[in-house]
PDB file of N, CA and C in Angstrom:
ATOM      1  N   UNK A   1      -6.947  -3.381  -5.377  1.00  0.00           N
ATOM      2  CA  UNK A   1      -6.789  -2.133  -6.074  1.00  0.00           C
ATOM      3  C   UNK A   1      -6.808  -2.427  -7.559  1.00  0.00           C
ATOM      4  N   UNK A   2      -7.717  -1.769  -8.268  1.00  0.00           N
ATOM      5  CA  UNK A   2      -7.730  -1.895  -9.326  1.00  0.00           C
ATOM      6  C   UNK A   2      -7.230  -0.864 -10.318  1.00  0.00           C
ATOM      7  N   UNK A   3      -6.318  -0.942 -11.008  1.00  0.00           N
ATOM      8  CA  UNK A   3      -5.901   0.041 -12.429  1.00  0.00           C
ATOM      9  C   UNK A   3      -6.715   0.129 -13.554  1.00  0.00           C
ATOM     10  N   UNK A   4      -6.594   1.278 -13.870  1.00  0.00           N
ATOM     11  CA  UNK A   4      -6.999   1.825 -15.192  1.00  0.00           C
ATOM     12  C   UNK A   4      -7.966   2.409 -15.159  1.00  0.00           C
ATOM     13  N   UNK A   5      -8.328   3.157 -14.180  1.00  0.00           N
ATOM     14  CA  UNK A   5      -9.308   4.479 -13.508  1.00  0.00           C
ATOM     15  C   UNK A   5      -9.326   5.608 -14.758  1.00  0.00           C
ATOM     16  N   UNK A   6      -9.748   6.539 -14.163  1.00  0.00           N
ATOM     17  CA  UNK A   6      -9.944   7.817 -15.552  1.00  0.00           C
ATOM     18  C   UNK A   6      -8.421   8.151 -15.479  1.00  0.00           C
ATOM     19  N   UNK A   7      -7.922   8.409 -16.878  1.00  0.00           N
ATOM     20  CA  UNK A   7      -6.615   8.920 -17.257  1.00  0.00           C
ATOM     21  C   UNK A   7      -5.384   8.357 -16.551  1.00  0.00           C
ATOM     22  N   UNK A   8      -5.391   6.887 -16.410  1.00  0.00           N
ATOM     23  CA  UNK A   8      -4.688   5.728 -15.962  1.00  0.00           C
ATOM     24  C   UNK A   8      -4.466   6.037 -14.528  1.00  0.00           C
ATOM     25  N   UNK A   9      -5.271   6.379 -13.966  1.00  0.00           N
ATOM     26  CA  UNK A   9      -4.934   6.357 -12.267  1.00  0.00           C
ATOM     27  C   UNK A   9      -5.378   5.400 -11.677  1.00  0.00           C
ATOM     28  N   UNK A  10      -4.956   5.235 -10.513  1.00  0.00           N
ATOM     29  CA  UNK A  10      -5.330   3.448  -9.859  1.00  0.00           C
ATOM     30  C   UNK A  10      -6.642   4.199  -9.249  1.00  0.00           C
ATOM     31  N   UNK A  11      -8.090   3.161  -9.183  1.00  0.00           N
ATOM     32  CA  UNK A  11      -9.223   3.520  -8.707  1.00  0.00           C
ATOM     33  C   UNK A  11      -8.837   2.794  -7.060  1.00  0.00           C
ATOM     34  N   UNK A  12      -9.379   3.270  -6.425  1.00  0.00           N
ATOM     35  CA  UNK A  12      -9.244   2.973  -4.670  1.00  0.00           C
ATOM     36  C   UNK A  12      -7.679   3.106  -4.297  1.00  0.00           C
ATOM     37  N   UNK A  13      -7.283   4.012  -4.589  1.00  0.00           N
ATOM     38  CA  UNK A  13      -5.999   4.551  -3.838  1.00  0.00           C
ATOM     39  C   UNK A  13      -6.111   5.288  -2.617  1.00  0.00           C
ATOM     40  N   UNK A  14      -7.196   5.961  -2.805  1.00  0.00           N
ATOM     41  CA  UNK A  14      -7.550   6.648  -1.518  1.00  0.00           C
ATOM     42  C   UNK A  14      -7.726   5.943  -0.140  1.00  0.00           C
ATOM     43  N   UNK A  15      -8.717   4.728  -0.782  1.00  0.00           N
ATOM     44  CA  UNK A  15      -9.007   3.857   0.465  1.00  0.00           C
ATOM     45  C   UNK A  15      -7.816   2.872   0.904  1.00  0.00           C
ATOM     46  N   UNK A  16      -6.780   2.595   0.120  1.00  0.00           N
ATOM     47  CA  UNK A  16      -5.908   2.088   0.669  1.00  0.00           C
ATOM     48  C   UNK A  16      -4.964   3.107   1.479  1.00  0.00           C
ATOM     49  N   UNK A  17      -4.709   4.791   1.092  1.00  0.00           N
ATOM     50  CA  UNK A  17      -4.141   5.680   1.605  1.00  0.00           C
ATOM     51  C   UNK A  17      -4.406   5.355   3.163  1.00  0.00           C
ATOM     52  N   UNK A  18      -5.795   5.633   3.342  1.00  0.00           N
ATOM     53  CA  UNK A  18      -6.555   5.808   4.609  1.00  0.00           C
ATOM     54  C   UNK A  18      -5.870   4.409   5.195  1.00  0.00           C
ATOM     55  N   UNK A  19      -6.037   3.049   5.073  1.00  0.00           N
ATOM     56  CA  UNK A  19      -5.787   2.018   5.627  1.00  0.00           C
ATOM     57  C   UNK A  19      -4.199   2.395   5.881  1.00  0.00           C
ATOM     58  N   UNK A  20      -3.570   2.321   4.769  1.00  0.00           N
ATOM     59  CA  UNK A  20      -2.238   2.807   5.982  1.00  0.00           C
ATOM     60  C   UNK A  20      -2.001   3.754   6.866  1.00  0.00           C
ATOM     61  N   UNK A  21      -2.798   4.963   6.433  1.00  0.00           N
ATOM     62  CA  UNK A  21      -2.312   5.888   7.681  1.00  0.00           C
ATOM     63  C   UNK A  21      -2.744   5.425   9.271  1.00  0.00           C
ATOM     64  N   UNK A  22      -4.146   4.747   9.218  1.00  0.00           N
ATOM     65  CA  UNK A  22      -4.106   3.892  10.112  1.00  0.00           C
ATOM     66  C   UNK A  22      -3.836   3.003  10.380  1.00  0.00           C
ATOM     67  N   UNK A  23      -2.824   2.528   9.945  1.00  0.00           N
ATOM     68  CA  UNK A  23      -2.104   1.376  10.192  1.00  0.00           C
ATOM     69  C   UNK A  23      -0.582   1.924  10.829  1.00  0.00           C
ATOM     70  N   UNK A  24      -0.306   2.916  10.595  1.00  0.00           N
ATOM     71  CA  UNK A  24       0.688   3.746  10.967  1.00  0.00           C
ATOM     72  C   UNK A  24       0.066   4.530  11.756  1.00  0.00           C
ATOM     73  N   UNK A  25      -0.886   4.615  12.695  1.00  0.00           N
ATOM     74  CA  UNK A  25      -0.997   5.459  13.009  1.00  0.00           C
ATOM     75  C   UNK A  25      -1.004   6.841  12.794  1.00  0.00           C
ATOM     76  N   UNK A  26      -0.834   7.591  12.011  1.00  0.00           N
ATOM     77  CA  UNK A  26      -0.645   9.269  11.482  1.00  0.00           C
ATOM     78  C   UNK A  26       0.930   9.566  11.894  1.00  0.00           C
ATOM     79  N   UNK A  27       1.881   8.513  12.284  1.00  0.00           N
ATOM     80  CA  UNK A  27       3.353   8.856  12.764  1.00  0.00           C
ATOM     81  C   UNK A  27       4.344   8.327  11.160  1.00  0.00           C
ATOM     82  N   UNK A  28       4.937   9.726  11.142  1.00  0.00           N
ATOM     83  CA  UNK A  28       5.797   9.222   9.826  1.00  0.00           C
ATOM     84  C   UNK A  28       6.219   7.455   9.475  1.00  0.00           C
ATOM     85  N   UNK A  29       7.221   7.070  10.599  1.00  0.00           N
ATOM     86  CA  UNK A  29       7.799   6.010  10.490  1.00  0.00           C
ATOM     87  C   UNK A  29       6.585   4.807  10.471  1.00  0.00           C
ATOM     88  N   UNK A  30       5.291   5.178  10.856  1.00  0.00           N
ATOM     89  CA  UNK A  30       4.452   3.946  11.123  1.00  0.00           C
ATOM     90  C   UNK A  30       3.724   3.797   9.615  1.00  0.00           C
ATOM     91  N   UNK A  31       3.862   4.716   9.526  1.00  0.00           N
ATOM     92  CA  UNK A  31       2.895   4.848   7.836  1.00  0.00           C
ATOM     93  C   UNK A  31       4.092   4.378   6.545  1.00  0.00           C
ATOM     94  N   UNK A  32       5.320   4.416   7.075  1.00  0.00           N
ATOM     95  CA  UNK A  32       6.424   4.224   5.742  1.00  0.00           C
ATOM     96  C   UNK A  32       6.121   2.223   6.226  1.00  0.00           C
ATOM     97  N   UNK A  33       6.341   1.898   7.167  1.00  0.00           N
ATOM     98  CA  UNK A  33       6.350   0.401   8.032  1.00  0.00           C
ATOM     99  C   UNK A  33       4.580  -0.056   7.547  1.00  0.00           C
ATOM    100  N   UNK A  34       3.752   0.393   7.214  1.00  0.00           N
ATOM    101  CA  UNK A  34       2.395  -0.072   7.033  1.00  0.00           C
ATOM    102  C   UNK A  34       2.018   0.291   5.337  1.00  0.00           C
ATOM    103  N   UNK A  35       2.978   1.553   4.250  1.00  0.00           N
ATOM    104  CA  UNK A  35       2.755   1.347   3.496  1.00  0.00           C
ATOM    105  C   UNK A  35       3.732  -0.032   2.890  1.00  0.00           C
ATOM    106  N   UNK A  36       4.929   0.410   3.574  1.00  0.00           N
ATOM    107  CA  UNK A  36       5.778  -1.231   2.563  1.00  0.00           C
ATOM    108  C   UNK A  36       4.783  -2.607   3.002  1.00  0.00           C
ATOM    109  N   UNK A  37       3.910  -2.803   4.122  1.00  0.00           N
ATOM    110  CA  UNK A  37       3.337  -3.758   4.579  1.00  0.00           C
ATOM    111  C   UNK A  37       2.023  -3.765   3.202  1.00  0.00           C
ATOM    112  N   UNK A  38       1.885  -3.008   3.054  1.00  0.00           N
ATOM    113  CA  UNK A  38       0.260  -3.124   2.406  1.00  0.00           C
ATOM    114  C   UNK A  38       0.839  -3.459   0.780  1.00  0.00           C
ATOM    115  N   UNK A  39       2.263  -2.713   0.447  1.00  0.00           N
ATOM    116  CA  UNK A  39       2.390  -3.076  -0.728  1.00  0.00           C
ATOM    117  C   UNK A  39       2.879  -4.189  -0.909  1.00  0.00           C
ATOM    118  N   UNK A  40       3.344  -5.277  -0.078  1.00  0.00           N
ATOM    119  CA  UNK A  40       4.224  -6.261  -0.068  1.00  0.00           C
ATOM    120  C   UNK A  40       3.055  -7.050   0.128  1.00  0.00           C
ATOM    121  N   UNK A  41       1.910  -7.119   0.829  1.00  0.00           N
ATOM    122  CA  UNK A  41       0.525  -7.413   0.758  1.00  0.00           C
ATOM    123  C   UNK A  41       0.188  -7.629  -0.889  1.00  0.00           C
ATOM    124  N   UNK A  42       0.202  -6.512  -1.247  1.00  0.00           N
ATOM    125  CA  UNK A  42      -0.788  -6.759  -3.023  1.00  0.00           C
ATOM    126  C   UNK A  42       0.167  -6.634  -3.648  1.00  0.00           C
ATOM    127  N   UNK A  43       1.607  -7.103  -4.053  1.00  0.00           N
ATOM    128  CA  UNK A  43       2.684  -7.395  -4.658  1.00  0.00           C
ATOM    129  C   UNK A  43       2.294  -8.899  -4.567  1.00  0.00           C
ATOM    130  N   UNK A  44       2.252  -9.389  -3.463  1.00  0.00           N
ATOM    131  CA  UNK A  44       2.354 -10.754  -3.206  1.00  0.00           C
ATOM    132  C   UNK A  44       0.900 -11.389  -3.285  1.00  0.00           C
ATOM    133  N   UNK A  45      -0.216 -10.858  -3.508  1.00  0.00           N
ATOM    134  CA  UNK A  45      -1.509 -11.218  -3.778  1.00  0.00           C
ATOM    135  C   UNK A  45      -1.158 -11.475  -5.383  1.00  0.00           C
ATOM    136  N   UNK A  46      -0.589 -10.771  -6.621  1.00  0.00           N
ATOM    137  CA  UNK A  46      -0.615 -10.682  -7.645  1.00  0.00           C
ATOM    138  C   UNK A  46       0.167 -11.888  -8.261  1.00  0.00           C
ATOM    139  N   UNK A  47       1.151 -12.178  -7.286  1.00  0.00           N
ATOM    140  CA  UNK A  47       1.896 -13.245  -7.445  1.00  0.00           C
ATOM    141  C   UNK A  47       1.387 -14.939  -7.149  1.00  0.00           C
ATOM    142  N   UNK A  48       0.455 -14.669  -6.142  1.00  0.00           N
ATOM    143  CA  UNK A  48       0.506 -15.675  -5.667  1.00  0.00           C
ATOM    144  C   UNK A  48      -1.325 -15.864  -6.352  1.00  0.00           C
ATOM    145  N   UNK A  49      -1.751 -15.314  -7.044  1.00  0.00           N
ATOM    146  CA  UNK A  49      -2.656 -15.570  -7.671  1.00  0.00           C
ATOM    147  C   UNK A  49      -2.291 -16.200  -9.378  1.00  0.00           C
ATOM    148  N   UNK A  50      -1.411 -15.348  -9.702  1.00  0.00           N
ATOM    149  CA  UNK A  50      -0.654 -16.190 -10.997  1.00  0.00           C
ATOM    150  C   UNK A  50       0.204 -17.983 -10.679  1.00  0.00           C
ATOM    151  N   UNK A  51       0.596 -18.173  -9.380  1.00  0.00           N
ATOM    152  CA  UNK A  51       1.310 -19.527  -9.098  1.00  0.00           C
ATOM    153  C   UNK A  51       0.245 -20.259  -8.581  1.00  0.00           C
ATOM    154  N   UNK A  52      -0.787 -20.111  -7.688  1.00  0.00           N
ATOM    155  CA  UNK A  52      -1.078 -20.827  -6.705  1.00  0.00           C
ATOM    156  C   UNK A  52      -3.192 -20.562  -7.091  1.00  0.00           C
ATOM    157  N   UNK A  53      -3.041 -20.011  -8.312  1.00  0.00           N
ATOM    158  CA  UNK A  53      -4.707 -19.705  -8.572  1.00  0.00           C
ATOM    159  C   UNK A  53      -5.294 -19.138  -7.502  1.00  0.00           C
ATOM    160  N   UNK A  54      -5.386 -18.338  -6.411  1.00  0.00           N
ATOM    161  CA  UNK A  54      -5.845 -18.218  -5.449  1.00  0.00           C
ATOM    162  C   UNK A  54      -6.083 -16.492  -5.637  1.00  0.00           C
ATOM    163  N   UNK A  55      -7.228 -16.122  -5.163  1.00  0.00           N
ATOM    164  CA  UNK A  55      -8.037 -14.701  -5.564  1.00  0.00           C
ATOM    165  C   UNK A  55      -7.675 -13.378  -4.952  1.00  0.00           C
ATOM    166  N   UNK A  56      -7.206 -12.594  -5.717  1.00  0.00           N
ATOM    167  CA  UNK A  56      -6.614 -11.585  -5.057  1.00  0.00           C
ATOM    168  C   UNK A  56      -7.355 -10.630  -3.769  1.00  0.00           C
ATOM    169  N   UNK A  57      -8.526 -11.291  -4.058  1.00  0.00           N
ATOM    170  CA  UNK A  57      -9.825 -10.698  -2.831  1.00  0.00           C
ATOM    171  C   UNK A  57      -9.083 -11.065  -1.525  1.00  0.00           C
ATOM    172  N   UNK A  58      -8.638 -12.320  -1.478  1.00  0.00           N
ATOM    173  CA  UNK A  58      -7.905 -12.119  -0.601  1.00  0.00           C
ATOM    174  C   UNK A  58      -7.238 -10.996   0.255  1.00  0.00           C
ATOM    175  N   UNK A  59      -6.625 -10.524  -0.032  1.00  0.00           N
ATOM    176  CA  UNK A  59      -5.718  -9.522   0.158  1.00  0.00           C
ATOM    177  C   UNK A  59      -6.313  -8.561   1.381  1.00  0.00           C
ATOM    178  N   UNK A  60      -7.816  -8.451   0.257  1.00  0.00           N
ATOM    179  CA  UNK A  60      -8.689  -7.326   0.546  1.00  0.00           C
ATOM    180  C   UNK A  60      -9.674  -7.828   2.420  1.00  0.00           C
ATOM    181  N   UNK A  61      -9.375  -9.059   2.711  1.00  0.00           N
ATOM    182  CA  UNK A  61      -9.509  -9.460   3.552  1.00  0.00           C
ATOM    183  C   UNK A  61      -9.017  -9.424   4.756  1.00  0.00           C
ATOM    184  N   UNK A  62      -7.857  -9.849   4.233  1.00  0.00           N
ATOM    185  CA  UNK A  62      -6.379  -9.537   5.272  1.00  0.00           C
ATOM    186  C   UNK A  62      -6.885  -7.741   5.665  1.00  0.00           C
ATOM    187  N   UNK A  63      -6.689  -7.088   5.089  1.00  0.00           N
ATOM    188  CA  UNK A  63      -6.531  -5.744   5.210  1.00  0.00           C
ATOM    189  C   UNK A  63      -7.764  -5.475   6.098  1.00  0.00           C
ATOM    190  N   UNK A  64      -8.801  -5.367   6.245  1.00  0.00           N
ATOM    191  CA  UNK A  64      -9.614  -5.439   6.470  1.00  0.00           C
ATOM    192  C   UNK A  64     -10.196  -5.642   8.381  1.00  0.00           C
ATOM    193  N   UNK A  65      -9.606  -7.228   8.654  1.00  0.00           N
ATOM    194  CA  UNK A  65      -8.915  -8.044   9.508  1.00  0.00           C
ATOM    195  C   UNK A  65      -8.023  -7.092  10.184  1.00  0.00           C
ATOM    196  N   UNK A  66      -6.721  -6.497   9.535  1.00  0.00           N
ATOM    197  CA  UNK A  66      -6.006  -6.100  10.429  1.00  0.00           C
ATOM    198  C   UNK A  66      -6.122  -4.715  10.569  1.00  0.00           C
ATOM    199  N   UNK A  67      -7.337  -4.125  10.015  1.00  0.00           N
ATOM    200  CA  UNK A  67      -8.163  -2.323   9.812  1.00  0.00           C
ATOM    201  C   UNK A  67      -8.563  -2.767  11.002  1.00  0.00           C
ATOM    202  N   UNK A  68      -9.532  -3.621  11.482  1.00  0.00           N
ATOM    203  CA  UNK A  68     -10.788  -3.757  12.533  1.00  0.00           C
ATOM    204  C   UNK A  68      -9.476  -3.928  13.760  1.00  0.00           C
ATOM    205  N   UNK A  69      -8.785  -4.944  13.838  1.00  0.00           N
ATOM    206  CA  UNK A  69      -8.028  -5.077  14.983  1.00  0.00           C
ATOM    207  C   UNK A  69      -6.932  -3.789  15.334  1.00  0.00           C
ATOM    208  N   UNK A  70      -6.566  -2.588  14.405  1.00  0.00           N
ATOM    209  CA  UNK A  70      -6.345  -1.401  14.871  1.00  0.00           C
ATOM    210  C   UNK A  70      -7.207  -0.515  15.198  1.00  0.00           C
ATOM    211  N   UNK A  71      -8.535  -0.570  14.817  1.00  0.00           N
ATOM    212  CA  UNK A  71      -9.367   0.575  15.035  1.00  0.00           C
ATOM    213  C   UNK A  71     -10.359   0.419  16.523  1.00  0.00           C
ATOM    214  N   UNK A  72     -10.459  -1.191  16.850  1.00  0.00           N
ATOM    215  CA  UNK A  72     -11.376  -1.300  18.011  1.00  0.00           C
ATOM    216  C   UNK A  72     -10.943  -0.838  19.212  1.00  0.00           C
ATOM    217  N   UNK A  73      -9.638  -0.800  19.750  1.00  0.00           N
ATOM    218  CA  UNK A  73      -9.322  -0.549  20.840  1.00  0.00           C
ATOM    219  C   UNK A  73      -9.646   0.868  20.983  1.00  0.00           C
ATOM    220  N   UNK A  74      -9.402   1.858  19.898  1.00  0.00           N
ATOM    221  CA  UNK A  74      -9.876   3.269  19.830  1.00  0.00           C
ATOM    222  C   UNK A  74     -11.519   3.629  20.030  1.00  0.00           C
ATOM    223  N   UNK A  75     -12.179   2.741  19.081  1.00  0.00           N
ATOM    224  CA  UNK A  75     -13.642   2.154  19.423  1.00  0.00           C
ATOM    225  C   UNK A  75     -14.440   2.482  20.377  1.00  0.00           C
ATOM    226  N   UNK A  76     -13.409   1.186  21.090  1.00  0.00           N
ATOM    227  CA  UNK A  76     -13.858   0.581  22.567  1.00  0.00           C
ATOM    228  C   UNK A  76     -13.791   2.207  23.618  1.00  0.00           C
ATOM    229  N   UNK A  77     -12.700   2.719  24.037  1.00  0.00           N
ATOM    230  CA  UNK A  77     -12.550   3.824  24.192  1.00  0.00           C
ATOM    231  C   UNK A  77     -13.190   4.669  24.000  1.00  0.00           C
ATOM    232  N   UNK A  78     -13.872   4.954  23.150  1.00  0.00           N
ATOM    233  CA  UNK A  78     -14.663   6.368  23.106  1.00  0.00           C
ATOM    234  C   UNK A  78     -15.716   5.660  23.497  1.00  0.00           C
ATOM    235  N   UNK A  79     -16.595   4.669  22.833  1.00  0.00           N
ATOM    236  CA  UNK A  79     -18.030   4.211  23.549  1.00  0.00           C
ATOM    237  C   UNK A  79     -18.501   4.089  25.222  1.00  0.00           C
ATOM    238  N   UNK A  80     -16.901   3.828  25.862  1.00  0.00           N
ATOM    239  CA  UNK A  80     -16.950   3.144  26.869  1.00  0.00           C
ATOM    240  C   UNK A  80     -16.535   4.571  28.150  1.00  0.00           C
ATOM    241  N   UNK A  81     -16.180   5.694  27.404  1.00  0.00           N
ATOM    242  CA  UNK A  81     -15.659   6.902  27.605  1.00  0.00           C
ATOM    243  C   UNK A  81     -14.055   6.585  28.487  1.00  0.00           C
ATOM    244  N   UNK A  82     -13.169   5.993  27.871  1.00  0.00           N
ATOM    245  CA  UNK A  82     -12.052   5.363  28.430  1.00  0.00           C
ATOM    246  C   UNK A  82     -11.233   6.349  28.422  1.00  0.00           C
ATOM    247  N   UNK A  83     -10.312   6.811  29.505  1.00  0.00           N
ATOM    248  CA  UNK A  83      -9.706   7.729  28.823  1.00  0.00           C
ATOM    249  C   UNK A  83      -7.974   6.756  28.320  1.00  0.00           C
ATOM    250  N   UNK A  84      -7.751   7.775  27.404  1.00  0.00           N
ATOM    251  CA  UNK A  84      -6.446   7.255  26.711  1.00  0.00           C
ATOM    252  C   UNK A  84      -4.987   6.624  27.324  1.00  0.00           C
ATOM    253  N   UNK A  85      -4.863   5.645  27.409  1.00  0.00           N
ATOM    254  CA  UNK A  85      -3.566   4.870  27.784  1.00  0.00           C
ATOM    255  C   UNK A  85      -4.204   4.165  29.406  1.00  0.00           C
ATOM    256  N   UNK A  86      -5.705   3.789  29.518  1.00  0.00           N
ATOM    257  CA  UNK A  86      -5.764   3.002  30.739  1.00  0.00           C
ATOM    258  C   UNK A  86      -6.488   1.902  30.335  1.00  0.00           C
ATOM    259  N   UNK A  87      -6.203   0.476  31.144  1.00  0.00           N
ATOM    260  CA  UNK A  87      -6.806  -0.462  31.179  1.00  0.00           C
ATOM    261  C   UNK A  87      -8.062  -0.355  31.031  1.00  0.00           C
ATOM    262  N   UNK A  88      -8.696  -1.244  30.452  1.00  0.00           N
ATOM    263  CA  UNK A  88     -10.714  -1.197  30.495  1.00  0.00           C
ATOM    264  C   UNK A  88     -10.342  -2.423  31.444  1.00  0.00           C
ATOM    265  N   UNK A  89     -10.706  -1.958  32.880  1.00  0.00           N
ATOM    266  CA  UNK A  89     -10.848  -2.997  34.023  1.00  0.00           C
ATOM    267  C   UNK A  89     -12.736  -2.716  34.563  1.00  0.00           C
ATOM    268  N   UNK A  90     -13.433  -3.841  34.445  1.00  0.00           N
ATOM    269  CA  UNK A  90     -14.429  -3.347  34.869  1.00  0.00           C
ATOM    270  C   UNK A  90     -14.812  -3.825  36.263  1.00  0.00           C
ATOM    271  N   UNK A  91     -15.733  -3.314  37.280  1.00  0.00           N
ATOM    272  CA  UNK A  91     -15.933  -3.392  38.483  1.00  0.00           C
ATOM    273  C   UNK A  91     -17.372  -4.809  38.543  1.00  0.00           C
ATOM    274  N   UNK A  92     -17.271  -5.888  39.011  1.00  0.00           N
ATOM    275  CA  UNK A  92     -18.039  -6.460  39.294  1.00  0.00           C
ATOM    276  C   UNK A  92     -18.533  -7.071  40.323  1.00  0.00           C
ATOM    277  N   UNK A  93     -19.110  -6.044  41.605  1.00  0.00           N
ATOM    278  CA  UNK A  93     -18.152  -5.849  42.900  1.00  0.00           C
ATOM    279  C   UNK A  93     -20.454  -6.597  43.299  1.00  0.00           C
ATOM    280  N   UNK A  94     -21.246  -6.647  42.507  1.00  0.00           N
ATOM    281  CA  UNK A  94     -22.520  -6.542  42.914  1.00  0.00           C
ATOM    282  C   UNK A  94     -23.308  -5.602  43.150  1.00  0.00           C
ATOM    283  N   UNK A  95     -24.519  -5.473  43.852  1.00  0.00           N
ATOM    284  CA  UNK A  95     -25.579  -4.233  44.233  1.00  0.00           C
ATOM    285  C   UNK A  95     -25.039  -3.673  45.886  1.00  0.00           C
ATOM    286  N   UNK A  96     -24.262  -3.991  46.851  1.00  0.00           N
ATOM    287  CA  UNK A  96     -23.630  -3.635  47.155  1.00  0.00           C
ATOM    288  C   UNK A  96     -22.627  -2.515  47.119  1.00  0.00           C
ATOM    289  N   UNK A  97     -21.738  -2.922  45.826  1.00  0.00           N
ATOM    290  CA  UNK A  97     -21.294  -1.589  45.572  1.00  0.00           C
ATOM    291  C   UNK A  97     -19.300  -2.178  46.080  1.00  0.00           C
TER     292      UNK A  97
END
């Protein structure tokens, strides 16, 4: 996230908005638990780029990483027409049947 957007607003706030709400799921308590996560994320990117030289892109990685591993199972589900809360067990029974 970068500062100093038009009239000092942070530029990509939005896209981090979006990453927590899915990270919280759209449930109050999951989004308060995924924004302290994301800010304790780029609190600690800022830090650990001033001690340890290491690139705050980082961060942007992590996030990213753990965007894809919440969003596939939902994914998987609609492509696969799964319905909601069942195993993807698939049948590999032959031409038989």
């Amino acid at each position: 996230m970068t500062w100093g957007g038009p009239q000092g607003y942070a530029t990509g706030i939005g896209f981090t908005a979006i990453t927590v709400a899915l990270i919280g799921r759209n449930r109050p308590f999951g989004i308060l638990c995924g924004a302290i996560l994301i800010g304790a994320l780029n609190w600690g990117a800022f830090n650990v780029e001033s001690a340890a030289n290491i690139s705050t892109d980082l961060t942007s990685i992590i996030q990213a990483v753990m965007l894809l591993c919440i969003a596939t199972p939902a994914a998987i589900a609609k492509i696969f027409h799964l319905r909601q809360g069942t195993s993807a067990t698939f049948n590999f029974s032959g031409w038989g049947g």
